[in-house]
Protein backbone atom coordinates (compact mmCIF):
# COMPACT_ATOMS: atom_id res chain seq x y z
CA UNK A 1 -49.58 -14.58 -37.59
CA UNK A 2 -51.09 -12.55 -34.78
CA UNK A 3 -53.35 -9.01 -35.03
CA UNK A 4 -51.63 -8.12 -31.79
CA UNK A 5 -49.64 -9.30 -29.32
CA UNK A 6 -49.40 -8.07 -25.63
CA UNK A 7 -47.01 -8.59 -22.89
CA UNK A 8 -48.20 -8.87 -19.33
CA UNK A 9 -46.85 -9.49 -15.66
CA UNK A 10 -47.74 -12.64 -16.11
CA UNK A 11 -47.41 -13.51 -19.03
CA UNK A 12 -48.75 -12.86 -22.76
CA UNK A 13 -51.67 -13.03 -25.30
CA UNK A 14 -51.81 -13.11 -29.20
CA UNK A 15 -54.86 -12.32 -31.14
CA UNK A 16 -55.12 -14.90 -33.26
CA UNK A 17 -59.19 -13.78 -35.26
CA UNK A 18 -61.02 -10.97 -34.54
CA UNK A 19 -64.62 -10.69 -35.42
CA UNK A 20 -68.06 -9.00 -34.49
CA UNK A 21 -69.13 -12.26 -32.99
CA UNK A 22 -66.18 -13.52 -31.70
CA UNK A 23 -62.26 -13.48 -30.68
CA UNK A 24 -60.03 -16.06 -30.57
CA UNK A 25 -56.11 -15.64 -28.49
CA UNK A 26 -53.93 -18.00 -27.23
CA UNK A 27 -52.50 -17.03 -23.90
CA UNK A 28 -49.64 -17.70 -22.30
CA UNK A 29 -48.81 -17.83 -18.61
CA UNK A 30 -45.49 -17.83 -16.72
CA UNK A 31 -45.04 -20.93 -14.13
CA UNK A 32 -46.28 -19.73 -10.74
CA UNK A 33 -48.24 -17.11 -12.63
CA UNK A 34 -52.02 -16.39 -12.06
CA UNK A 35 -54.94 -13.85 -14.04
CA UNK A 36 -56.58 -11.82 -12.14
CA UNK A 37 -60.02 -13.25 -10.20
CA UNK A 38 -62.69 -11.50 -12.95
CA UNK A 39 -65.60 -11.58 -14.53
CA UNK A 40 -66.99 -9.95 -17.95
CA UNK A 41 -70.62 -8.42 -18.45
CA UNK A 42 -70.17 -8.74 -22.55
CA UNK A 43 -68.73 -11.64 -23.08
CA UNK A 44 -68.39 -15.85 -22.41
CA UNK A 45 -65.41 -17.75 -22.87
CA UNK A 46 -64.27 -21.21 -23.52
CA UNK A 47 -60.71 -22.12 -22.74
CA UNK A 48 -58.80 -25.20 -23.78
CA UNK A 49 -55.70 -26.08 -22.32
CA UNK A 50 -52.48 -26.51 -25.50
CA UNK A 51 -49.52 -27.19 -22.82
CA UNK A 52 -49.05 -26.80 -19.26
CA UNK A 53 -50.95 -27.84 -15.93
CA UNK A 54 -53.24 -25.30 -14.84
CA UNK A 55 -55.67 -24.64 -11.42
CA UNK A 56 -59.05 -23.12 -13.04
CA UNK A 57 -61.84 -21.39 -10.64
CA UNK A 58 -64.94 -21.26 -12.18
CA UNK A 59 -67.54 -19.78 -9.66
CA UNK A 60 -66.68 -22.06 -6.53
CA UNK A 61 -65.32 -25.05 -8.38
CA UNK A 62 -61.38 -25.23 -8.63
CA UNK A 63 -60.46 -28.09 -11.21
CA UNK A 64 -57.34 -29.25 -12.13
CA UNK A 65 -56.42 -29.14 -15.74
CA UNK A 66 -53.97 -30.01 -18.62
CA UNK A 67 -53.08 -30.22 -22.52
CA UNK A 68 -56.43 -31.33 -24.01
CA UNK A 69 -58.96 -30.42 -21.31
CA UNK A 70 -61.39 -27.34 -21.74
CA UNK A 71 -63.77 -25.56 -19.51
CA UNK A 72 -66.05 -23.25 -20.40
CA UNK A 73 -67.14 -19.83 -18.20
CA UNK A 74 -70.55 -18.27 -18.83
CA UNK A 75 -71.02 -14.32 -19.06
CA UNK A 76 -71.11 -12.62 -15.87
CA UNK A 77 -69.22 -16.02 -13.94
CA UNK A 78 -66.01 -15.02 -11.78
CA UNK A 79 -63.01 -16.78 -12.86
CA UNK A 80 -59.43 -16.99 -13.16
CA UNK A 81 -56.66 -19.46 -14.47
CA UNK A 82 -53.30 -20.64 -12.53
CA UNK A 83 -49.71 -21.98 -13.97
CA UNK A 84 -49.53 -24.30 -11.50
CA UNK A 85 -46.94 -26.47 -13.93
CA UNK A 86 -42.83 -25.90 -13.99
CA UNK A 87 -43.30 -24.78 -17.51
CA UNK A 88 -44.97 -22.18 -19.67
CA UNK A 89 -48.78 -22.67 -19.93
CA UNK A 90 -50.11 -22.38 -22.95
CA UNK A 91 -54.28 -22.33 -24.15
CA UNK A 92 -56.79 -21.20 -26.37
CA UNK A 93 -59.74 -18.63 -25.79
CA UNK A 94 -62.82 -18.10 -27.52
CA UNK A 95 -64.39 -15.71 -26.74
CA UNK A 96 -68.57 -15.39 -27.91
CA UNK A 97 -70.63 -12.33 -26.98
CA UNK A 98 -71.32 -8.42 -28.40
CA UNK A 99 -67.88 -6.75 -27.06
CA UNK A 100 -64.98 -8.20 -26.90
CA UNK A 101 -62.60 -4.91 -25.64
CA UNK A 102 -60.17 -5.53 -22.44
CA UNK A 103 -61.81 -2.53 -20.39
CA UNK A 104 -64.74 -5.74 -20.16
CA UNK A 105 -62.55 -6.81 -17.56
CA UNK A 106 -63.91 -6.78 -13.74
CA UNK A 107 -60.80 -7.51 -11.57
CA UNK A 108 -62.34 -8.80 -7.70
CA UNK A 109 -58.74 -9.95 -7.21
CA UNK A 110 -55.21 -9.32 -8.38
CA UNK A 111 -51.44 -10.01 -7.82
CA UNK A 112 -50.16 -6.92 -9.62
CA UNK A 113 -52.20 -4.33 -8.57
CA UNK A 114 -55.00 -3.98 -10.93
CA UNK A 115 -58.04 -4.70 -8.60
C-alpha cells in the first residue's frame, strides 16, 4: 500500500515509507521515457533497477542497466534515468538526507518543459 501515488509525463511514483531520515518509492517509467537531468542539495539517492533496461547518467558516466543492478548518486551529483527497454521500467529509490520534498528538485534539462 502506497502514502501517495503520482502520475507524471513520464511515468509514475508510489511512496512506499516515509520518514525523517529517509524515503523510499518505486518509480515507474514509460518505454522511451526519460527524468529530467537534476540534481538535489538535500538529499542522496540509491536506485536499484526491479524490471526494465535503463541508460543512467551519473555525473559524466552513462551506464547501462537492468533488473538487479543499482547505482548510487551522491547529494549535489547531476543525474537522470532513461527507459531505454520496450517495456515499463520499474525501480526502487532510497532516498537518505534532511529533506526529502519534490521542490529539492534542480531540473538543468527537461523533455516536458520543467527546466
Amino acid at each position: 500500500m502506497s502514502l501517495e501515488r503520482s502520475d507524471r509525463p513520464w511515468g509514475s511514483y508510489e511512496v512506499l515509507l516515509e520518514a525523517s531520515t529517509h524515503k523510499i518509492k518505486t518509480i515507474t517509467i514509460k518505454p522511451g521515457a526519460r527524468l529530467s537531468l537534476q540534481r538535489h542539495q538535500k538529499r542522496a539517492e540509491h536506485w536499484f533497477i526491479v524490471l526494465g533496461k535503463a541508460l543512467v547518467t551519473v555525473g559524466n558516466k552513462k551506464i547501462e542497466m537492468a533488473a538487479n543492478s543499482a547505482v548510487d548518486i551522491a547529494i549535489g551529483e547531476l543525474h537522470r534515468i532513461e527507459n531505454i527497454g520496450s517495456t515499463d521500467l520499474v525501480f526502487i529509490e532510497v532516498q537518505t538526507g534532511t529533506y526529502f520534498g519534490e521542490d529539492d528538485i534542480e531540473r538543468i534539462e527537461d523533455d516536458f518543459g520543467r527546466a
